[in-house]
C-alpha atoms as a PDB file:
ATOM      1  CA  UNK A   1      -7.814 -26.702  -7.153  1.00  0.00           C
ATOM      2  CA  UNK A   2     -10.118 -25.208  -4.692  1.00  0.00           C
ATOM      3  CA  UNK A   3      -8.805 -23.327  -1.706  1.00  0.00           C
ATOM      4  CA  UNK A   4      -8.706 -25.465   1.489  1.00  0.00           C
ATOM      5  CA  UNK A   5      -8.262 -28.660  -0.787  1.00  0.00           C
ATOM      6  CA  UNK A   6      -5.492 -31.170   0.129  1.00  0.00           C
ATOM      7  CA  UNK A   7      -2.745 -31.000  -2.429  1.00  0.00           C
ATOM      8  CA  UNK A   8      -1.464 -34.589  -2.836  1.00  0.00           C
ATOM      9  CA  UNK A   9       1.578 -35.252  -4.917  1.00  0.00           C
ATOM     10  CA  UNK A  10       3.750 -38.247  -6.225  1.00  0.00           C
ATOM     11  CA  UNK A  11       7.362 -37.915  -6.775  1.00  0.00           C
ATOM     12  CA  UNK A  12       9.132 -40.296  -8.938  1.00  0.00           C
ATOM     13  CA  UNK A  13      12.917 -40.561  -8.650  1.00  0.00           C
ATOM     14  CA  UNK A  14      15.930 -41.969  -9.846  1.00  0.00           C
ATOM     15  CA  UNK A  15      19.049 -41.882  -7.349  1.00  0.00           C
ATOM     16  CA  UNK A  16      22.387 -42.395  -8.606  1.00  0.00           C
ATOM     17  CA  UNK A  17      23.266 -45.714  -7.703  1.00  0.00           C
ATOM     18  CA  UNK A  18      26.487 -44.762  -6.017  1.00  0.00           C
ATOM     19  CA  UNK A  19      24.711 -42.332  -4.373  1.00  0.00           C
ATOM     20  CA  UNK A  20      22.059 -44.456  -2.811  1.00  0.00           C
ATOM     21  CA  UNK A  21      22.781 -44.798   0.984  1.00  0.00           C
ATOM     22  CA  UNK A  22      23.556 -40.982   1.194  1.00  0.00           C
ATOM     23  CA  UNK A  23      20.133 -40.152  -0.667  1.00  0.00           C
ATOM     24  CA  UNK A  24      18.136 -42.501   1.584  1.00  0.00           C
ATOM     25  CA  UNK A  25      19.698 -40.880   4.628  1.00  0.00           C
ATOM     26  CA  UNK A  26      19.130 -37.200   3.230  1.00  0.00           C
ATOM     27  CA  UNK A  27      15.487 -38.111   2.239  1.00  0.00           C
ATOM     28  CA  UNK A  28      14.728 -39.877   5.898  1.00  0.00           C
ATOM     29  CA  UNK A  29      16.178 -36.428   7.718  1.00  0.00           C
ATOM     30  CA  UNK A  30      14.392 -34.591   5.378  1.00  0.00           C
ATOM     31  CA  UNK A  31      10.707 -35.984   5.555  1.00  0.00           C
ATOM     32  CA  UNK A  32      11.234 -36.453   9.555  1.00  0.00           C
ATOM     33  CA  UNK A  33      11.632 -32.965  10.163  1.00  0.00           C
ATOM     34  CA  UNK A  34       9.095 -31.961   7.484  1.00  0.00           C
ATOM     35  CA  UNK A  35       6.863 -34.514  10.174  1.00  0.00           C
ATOM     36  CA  UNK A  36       8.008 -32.525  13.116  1.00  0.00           C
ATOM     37  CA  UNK A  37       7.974 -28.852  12.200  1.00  0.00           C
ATOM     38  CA  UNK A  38       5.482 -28.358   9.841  1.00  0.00           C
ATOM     39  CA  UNK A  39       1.626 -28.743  11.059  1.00  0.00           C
ATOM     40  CA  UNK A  40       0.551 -29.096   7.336  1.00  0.00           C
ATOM     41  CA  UNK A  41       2.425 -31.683   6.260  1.00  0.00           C
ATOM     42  CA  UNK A  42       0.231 -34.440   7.023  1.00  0.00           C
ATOM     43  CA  UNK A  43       1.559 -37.515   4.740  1.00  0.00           C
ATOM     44  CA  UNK A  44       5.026 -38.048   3.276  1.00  0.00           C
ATOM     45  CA  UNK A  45       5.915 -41.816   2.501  1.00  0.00           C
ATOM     46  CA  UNK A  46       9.152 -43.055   0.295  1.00  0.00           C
ATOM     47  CA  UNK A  47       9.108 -46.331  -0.706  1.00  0.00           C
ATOM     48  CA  UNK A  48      11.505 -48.047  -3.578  1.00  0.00           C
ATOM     49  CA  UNK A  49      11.100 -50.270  -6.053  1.00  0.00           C
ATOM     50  CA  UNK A  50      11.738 -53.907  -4.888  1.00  0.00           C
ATOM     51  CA  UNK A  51      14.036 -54.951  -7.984  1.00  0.00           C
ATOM     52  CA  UNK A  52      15.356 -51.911  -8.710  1.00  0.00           C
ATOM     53  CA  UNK A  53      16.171 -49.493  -5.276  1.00  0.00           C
ATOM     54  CA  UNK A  54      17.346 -46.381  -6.959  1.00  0.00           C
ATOM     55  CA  UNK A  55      13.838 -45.991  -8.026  1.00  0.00           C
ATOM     56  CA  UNK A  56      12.200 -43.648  -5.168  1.00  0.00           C
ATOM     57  CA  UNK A  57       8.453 -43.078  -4.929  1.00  0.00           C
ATOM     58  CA  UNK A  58       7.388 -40.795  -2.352  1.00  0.00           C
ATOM     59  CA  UNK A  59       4.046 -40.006  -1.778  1.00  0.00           C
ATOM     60  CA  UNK A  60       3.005 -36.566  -0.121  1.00  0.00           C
ATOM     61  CA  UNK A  61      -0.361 -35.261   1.098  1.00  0.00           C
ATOM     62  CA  UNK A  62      -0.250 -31.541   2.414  1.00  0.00           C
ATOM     63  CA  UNK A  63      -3.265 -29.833   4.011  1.00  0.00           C
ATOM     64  CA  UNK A  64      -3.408 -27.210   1.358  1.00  0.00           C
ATOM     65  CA  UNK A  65      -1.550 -25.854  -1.772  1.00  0.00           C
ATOM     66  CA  UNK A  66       0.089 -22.869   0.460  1.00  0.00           C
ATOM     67  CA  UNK A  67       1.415 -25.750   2.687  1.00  0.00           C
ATOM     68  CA  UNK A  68       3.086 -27.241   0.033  1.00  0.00           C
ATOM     69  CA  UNK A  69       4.882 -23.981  -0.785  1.00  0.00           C
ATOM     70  CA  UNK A  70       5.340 -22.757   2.505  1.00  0.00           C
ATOM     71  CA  UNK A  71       7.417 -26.547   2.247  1.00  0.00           C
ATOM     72  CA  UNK A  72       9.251 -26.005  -0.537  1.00  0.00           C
ATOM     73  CA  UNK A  73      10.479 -22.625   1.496  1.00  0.00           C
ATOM     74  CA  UNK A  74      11.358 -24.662   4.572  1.00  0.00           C
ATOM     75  CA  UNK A  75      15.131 -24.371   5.909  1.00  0.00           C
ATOM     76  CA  UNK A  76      15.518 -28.106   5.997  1.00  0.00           C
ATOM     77  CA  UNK A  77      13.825 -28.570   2.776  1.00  0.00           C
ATOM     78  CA  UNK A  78      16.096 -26.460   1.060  1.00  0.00           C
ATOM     79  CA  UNK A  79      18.938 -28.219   2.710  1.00  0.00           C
ATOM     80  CA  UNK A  80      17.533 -31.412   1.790  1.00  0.00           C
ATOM     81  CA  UNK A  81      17.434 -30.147  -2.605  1.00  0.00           C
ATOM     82  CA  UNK A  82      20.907 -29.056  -2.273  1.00  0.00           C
ATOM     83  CA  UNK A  83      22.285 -32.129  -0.569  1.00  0.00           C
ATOM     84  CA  UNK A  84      20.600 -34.293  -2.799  1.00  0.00           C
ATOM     85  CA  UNK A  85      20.823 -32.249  -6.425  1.00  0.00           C
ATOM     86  CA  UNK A  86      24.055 -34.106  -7.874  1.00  0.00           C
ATOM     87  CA  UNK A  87      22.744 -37.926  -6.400  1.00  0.00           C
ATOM     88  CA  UNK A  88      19.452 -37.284  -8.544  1.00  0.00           C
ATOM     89  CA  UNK A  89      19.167 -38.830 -11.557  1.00  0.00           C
ATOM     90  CA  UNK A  90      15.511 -37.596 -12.691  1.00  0.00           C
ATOM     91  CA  UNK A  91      12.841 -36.383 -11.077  1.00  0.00           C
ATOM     92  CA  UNK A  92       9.016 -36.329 -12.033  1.00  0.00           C
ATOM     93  CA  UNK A  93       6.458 -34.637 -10.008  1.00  0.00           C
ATOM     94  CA  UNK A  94       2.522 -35.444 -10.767  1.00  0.00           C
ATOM     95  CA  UNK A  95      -0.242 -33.648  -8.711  1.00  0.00           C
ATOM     96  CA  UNK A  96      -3.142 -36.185  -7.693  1.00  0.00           C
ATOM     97  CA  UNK A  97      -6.702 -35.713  -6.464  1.00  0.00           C
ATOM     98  CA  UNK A  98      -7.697 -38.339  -3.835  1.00  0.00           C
ATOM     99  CA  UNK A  99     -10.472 -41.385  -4.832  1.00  0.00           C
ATOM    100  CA  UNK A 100      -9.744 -43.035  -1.702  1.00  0.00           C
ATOM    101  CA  UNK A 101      -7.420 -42.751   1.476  1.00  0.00           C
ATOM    102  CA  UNK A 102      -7.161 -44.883   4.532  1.00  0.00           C
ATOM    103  CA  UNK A 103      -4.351 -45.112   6.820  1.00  0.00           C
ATOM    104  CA  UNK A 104      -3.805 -46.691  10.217  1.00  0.00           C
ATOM    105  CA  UNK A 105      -1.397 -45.036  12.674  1.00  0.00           C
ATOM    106  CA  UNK A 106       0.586 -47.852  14.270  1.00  0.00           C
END
């Protein structure tokens, strides 16, 4: 990865199922102050599979690779990973390189 280059990510997980409506709240909190307090986050998404919702996809686009750490040091992310640490059931991370992106701010 070159310096300057977006670092875009995809994080797969599974939520406990009893777990779920806690998670989703943590997560929302979580990426909406990521949103507001940190100028290079530019993209995080969730989204969960339709038959199955403890399966979380969120995808994350960061200006830069010292973004995405300066993220991972974040108050509120840290909050976030210890709320969430005993609803997770696994967690995969898998670094992408963009073909393609479009969005549309509504």
């Amino acid at each position: 990865m070159s310096a300057g280059e977006a670092y875009i990510q995809i994080a797969e997980l599974e939520i406990e199922p009893m777990h779920l409506e806690s998670y989703s709240a943590a997560l929302r909190a979580q990426i909406d102050a990521a949103i507001r307090l940190e100028e290079g986050v530019l993209t995080l998404q969730a989204v969960a599979a339709k038959d199955d919702p403890t399966h979380i996809t969120v995808f994350e686009i960061y200006r830069d690779i010292d973004t995405y750490r300066a993220h991972l040091e974040a108050p509120h992310f840290k909050a976030y990973k210890a709320t969430v640490e005993p609803m997770v059931k696994s967690l995969k991370l898998m670094q992408k390189v963009p073909v393609a992106l479009g969005s549309k701010a509504g």
